[in-house]
C-alpha atoms as a PDB file:
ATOM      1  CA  UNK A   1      98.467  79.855 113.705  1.00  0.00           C
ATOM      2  CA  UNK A   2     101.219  77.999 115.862  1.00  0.00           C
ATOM      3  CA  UNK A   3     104.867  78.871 116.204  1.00  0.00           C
ATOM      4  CA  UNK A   4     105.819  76.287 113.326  1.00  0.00           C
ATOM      5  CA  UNK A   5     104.304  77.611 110.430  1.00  0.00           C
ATOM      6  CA  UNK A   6     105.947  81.252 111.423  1.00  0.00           C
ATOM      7  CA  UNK A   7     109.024  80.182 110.806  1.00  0.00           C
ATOM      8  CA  UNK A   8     108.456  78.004 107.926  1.00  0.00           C
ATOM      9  CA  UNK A   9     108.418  82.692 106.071  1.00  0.00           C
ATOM     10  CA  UNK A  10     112.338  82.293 106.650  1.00  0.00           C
ATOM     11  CA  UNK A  11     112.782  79.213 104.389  1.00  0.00           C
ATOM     12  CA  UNK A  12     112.538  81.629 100.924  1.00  0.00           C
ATOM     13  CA  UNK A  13     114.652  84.094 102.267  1.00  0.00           C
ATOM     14  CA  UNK A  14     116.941  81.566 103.661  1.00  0.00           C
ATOM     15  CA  UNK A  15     117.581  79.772 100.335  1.00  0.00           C
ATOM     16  CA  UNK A  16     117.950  83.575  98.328  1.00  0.00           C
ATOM     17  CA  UNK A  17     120.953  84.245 100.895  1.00  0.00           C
ATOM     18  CA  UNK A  18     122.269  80.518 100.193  1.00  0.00           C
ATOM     19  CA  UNK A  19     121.932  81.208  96.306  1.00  0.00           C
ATOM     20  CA  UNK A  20     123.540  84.526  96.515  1.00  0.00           C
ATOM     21  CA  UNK A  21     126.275  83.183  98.391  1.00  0.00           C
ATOM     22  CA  UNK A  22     127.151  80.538  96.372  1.00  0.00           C
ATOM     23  CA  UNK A  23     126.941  82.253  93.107  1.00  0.00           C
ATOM     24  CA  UNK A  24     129.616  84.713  94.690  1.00  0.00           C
ATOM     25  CA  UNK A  25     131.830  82.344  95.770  1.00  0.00           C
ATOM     26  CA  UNK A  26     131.760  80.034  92.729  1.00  0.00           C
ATOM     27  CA  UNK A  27     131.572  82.674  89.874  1.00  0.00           C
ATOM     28  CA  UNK A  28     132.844  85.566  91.951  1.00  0.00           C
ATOM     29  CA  UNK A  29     129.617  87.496  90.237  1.00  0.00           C
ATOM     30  CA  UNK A  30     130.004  91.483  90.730  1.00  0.00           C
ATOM     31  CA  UNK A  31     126.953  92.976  89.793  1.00  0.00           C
ATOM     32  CA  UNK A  32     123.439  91.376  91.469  1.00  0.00           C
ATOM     33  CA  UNK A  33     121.333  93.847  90.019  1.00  0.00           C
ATOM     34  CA  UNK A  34     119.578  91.374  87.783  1.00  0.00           C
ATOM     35  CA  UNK A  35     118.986  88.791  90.684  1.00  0.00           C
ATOM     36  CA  UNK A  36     117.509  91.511  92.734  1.00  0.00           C
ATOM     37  CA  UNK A  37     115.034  92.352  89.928  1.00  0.00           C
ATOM     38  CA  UNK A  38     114.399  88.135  89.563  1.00  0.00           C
ATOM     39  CA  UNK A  39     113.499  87.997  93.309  1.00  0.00           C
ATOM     40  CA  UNK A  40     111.723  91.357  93.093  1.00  0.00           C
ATOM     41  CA  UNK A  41     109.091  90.577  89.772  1.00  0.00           C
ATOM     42  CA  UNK A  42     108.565  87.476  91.925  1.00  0.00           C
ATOM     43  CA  UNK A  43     107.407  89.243  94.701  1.00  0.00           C
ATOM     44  CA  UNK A  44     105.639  91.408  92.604  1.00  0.00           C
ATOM     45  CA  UNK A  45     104.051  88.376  90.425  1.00  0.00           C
ATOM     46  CA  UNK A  46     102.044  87.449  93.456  1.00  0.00           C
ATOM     47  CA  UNK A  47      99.256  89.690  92.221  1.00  0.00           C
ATOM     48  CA  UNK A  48      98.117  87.389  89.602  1.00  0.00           C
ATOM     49  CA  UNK A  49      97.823  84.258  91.794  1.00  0.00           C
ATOM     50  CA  UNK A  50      95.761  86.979  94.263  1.00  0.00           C
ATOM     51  CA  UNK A  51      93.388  88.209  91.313  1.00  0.00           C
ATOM     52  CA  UNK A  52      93.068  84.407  90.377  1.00  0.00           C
ATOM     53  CA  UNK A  53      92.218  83.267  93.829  1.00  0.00           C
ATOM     54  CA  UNK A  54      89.937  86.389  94.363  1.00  0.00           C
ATOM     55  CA  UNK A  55      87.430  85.893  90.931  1.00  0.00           C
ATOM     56  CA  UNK A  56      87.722  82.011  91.613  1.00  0.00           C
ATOM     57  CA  UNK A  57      86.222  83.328  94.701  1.00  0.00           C
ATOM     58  CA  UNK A  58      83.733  85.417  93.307  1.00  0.00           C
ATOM     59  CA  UNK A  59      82.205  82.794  90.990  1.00  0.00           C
ATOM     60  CA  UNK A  60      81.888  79.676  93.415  1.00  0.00           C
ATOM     61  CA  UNK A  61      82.211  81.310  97.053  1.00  0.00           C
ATOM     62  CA  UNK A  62      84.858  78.884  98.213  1.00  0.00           C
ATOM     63  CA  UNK A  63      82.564  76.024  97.240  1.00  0.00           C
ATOM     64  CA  UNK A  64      85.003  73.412  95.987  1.00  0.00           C
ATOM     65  CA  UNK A  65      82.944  70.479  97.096  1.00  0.00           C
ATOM     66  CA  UNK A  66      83.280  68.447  93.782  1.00  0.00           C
ATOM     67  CA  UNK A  67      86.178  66.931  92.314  1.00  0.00           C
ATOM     68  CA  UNK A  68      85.784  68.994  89.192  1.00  0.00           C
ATOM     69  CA  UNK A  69      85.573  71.998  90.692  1.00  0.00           C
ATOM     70  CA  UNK A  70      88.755  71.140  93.024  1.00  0.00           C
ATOM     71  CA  UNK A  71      90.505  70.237  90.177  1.00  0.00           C
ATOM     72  CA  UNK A  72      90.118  73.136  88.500  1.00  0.00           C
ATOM     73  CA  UNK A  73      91.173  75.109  91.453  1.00  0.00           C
ATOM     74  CA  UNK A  74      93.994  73.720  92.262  1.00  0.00           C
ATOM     75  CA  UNK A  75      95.564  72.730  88.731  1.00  0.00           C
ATOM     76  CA  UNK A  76      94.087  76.403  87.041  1.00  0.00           C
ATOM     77  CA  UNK A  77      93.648  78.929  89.770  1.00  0.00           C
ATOM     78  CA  UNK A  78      96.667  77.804  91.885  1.00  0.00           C
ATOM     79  CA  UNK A  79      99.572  76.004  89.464  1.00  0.00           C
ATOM     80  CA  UNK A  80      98.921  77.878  86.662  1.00  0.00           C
ATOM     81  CA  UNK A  81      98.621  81.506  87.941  1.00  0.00           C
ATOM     82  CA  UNK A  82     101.001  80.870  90.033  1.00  0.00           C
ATOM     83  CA  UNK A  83     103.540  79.656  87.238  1.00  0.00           C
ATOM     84  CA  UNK A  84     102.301  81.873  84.717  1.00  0.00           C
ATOM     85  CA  UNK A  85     103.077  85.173  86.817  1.00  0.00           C
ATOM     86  CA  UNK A  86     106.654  83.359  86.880  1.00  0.00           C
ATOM     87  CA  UNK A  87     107.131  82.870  83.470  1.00  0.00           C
ATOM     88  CA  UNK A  88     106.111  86.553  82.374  1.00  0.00           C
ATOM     89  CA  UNK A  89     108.731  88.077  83.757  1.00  0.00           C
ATOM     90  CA  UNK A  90     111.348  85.103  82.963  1.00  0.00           C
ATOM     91  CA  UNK A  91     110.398  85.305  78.933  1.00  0.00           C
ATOM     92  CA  UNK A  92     109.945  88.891  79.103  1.00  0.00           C
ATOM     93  CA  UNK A  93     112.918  90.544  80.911  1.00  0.00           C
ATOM     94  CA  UNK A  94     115.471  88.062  81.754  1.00  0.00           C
ATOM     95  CA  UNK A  95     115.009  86.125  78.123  1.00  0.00           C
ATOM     96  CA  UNK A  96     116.506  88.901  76.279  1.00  0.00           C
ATOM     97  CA  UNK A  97     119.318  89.770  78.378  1.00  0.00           C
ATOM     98  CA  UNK A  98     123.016  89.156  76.553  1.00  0.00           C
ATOM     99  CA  UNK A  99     124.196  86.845  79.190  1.00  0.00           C
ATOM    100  CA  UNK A 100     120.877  84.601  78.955  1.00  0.00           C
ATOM    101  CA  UNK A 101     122.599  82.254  76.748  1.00  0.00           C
ATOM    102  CA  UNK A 102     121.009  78.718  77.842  1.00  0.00           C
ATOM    103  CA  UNK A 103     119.186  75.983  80.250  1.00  0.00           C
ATOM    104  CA  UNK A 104     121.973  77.153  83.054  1.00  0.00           C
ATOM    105  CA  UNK A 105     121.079  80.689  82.894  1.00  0.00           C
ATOM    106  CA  UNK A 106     117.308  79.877  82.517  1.00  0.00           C
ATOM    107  CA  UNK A 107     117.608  77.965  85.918  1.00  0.00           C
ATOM    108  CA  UNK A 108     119.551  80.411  87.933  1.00  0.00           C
ATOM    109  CA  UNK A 109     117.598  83.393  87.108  1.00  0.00           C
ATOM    110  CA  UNK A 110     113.924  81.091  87.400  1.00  0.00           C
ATOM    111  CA  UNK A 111     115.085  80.166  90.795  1.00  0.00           C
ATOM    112  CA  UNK A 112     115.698  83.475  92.092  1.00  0.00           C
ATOM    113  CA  UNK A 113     112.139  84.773  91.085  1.00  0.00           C
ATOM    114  CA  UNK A 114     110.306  81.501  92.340  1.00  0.00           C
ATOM    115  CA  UNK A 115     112.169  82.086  95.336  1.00  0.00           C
ATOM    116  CA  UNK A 116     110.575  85.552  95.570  1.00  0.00           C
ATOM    117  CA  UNK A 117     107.043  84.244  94.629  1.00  0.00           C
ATOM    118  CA  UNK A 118     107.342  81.924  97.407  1.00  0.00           C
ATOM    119  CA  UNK A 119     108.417  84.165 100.000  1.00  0.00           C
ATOM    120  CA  UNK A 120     105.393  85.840 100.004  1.00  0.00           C
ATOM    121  CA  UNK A 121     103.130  82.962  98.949  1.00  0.00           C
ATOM    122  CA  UNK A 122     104.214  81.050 101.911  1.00  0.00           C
ATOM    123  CA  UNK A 123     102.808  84.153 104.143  1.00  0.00           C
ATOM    124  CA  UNK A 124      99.345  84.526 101.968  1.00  0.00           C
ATOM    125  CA  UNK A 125      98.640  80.638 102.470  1.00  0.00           C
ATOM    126  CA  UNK A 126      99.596  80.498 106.079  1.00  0.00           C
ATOM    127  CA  UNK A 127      96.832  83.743 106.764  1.00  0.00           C
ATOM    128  CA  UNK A 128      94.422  81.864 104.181  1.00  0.00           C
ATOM    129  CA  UNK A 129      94.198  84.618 101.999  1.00  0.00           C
ATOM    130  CA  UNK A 130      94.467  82.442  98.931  1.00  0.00           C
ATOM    131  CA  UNK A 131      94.581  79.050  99.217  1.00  0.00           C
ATOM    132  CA  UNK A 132      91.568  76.975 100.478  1.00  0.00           C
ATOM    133  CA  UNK A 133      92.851  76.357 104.481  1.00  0.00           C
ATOM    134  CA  UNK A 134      89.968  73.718 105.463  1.00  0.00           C
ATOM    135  CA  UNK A 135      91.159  71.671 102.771  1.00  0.00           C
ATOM    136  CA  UNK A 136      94.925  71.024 103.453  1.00  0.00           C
ATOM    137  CA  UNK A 137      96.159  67.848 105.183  1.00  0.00           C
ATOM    138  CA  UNK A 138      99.581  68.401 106.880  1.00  0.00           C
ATOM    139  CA  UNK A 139      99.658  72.907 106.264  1.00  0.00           C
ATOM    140  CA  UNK A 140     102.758  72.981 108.449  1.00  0.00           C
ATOM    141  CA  UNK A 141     104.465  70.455 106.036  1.00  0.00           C
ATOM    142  CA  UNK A 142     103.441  72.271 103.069  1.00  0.00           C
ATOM    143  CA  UNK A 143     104.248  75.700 104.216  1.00  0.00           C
ATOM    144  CA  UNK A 144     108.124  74.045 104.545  1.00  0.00           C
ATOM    145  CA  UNK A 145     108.149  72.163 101.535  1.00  0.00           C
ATOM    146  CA  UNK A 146     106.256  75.047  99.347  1.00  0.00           C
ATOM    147  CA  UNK A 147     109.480  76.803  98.692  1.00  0.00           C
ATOM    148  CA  UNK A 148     111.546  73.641  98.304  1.00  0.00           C
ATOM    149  CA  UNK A 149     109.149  72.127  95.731  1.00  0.00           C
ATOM    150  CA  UNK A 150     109.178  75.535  94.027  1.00  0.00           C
ATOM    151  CA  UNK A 151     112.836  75.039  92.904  1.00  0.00           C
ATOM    152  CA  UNK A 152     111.950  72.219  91.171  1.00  0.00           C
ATOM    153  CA  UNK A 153     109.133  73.756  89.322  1.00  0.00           C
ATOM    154  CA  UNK A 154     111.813  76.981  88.565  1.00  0.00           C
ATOM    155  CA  UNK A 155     114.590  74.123  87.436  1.00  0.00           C
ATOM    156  CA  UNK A 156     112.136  72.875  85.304  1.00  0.00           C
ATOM    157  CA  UNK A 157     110.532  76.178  83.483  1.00  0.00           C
ATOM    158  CA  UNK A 158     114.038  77.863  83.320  1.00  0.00           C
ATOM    159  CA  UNK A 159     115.673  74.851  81.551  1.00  0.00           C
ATOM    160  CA  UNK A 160     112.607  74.898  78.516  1.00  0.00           C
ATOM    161  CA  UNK A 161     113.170  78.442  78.689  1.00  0.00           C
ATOM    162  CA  UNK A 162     116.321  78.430  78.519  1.00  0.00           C
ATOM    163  CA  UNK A 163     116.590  75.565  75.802  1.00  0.00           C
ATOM    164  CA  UNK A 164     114.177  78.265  73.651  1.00  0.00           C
ATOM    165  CA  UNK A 165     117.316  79.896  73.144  1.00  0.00           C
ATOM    166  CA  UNK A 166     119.453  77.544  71.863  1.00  0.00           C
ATOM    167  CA  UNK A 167     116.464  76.039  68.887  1.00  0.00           C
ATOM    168  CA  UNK A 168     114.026  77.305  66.299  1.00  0.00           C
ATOM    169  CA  UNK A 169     110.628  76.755  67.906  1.00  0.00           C
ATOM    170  CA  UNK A 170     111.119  79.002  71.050  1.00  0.00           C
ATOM    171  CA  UNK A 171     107.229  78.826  71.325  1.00  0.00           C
ATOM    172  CA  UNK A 172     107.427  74.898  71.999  1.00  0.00           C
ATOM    173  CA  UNK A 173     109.907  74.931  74.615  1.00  0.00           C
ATOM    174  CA  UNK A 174     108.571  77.757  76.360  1.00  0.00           C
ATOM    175  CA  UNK A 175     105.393  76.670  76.300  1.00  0.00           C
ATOM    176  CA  UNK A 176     106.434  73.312  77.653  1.00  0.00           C
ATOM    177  CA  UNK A 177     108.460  74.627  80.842  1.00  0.00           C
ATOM    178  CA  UNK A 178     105.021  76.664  81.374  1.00  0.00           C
ATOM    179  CA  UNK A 179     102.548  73.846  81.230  1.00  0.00           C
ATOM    180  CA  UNK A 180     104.888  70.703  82.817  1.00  0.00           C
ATOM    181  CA  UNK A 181     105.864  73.320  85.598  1.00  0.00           C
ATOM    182  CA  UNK A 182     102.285  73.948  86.366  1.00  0.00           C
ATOM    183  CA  UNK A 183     101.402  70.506  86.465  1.00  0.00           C
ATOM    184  CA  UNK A 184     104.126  69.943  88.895  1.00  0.00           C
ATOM    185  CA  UNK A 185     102.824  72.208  91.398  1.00  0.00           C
ATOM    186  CA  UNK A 186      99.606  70.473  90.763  1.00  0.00           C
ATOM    187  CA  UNK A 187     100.280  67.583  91.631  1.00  0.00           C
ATOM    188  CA  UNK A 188     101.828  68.934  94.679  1.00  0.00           C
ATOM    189  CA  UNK A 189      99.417  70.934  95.954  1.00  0.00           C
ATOM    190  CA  UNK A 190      96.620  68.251  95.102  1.00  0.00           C
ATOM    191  CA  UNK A 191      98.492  65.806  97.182  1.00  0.00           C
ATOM    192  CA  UNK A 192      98.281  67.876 100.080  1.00  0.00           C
ATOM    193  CA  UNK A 193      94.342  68.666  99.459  1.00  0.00           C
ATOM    194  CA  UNK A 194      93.408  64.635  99.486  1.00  0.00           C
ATOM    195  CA  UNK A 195      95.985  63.650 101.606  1.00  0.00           C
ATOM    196  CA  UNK A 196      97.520  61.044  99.518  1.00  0.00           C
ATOM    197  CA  UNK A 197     100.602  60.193 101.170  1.00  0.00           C
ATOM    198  CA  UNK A 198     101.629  58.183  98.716  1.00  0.00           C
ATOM    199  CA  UNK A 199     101.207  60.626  96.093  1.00  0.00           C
ATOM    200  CA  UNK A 200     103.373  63.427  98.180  1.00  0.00           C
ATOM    201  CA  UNK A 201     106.330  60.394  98.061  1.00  0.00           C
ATOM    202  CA  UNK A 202     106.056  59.915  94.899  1.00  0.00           C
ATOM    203  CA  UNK A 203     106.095  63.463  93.982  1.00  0.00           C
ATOM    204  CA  UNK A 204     109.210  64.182  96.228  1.00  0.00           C
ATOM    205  CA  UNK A 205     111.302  61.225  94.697  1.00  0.00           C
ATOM    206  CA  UNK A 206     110.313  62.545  91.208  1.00  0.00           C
ATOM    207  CA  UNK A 207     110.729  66.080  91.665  1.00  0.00           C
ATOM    208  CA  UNK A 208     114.307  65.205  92.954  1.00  0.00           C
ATOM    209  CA  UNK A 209     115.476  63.024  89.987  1.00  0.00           C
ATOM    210  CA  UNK A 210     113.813  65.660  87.684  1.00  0.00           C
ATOM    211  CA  UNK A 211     115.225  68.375  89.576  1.00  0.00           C
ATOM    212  CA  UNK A 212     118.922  66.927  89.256  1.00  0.00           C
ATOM    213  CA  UNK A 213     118.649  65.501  86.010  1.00  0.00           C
ATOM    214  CA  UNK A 214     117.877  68.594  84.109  1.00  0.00           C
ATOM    215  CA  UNK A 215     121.072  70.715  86.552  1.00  0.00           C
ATOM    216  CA  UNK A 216     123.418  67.986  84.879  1.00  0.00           C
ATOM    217  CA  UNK A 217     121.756  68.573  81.553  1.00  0.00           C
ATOM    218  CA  UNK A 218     122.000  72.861  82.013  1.00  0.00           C
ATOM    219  CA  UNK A 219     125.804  72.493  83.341  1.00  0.00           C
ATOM    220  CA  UNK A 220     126.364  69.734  80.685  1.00  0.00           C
ATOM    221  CA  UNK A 221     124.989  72.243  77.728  1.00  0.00           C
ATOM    222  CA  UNK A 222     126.994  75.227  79.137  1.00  0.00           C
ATOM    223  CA  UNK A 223     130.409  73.294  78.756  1.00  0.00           C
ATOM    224  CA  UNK A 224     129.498  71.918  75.647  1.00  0.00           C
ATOM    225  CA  UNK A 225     128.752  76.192  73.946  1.00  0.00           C
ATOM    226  CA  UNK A 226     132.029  77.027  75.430  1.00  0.00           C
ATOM    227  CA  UNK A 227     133.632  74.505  73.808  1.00  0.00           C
END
């Protein structure tokens, strides 16, 4: 493994200490208890996408010579484990807290334990110990980008989430930031298995306007339920 892709570990960790800082600085926060346990569960929620990758494993052998097959892998065994060990501990712990009120919350607190997933995601992909190695295009780019495209997916799952608390149907809007996060990481992890340039550009410019577009719509809502 060269030099590069070492030092693509400290871009998780990097972007948790940026976070930190400028949730301190902007709403002078006192306690980080709860972000601790965000980054921790997504450390933790690594295990699923490891079980996935290891009875995916089982069944074909790494055989993922068909499109059907590699579809499956990447959309189910990859995006969705990987999203789904995410959401568990989103819904399940940080949901019911008292000062989950919203999208905003639902973003921050997503972020923090995608951030965790990553950080040790980032390290199982670069040893190939999930992941299918022989079948990336550009791994050095993807290690980098991994965590960075992982905010997106956590803007997008914590805002649904976080918009379950605010309507009726909670199981709609949950299940939505579940299932349009997972095909987000799809779509970027298939782009870097074909090596469809285009496909990587088009994902980046999307996941950016997405990305922003629902921030403005989480900070928009929070104004609004103060008011």
């Amino acid at each position: 493994m060269s030099l590069a892709n070492y030092f693509s570990f400290a871009i998780s960790p990097i972007l948790i200490l940026a976070f930190v800082l400028y949730l301190k600085f902007k709403f002078s926060i006192k306690s980080y208890v709860n972000i601790r346990n965000a980054v921790l569960l997504g450390i933790i929620g690594v295990v699923v996408l490891l079980l996935a990758n290891y009875l995916i494993e089982l069944q074909w052998g790494g055989d993922y010579k068909n499109m059907r097959r590699m579809a499956f892998f990447v959309f189910v065994v990859i995006a969705f484990s990987s999203e789904l060990a995410k959401f568990i501990p989103l819904k399940f712990s940080f949901y019911k807290l008292s000062n989950f009120s919203g999208p905003f919350e639902g973003i921050i607190y997503s972020i923090f334990i995608s951030l965790g997933f990553s950080m040790v995601a980032t390290v199982l992909y670069a040893y190939d110990i999930v992941g299918s190695l022989d079948k990336f295009h550009n791994f050095t780019l993807f290690l980098y980008t991994l965590p960075l495209a992982s905010l997106v997916f956590a803007i997008v799952m914590g805002f649904f989430v976080g918009m379950a608390k605010l309507r009726k149907n909670a199981f709609i809007d949950c299940a939505t930031g579940l299932f349009v996060a997972t095909f987000f990481h799809g779509l970027f992890y298939f782009s870097f298995v074909t090596a469809d340039t285009r496909l990587l550009i088009f994902d980046t410019i999307g996941f950016l306007v997405i990305g922003i577009t629902f921030i403005v719509k989480s900070v928009s809502i929070k104004i609004e339920n103060r008011n």
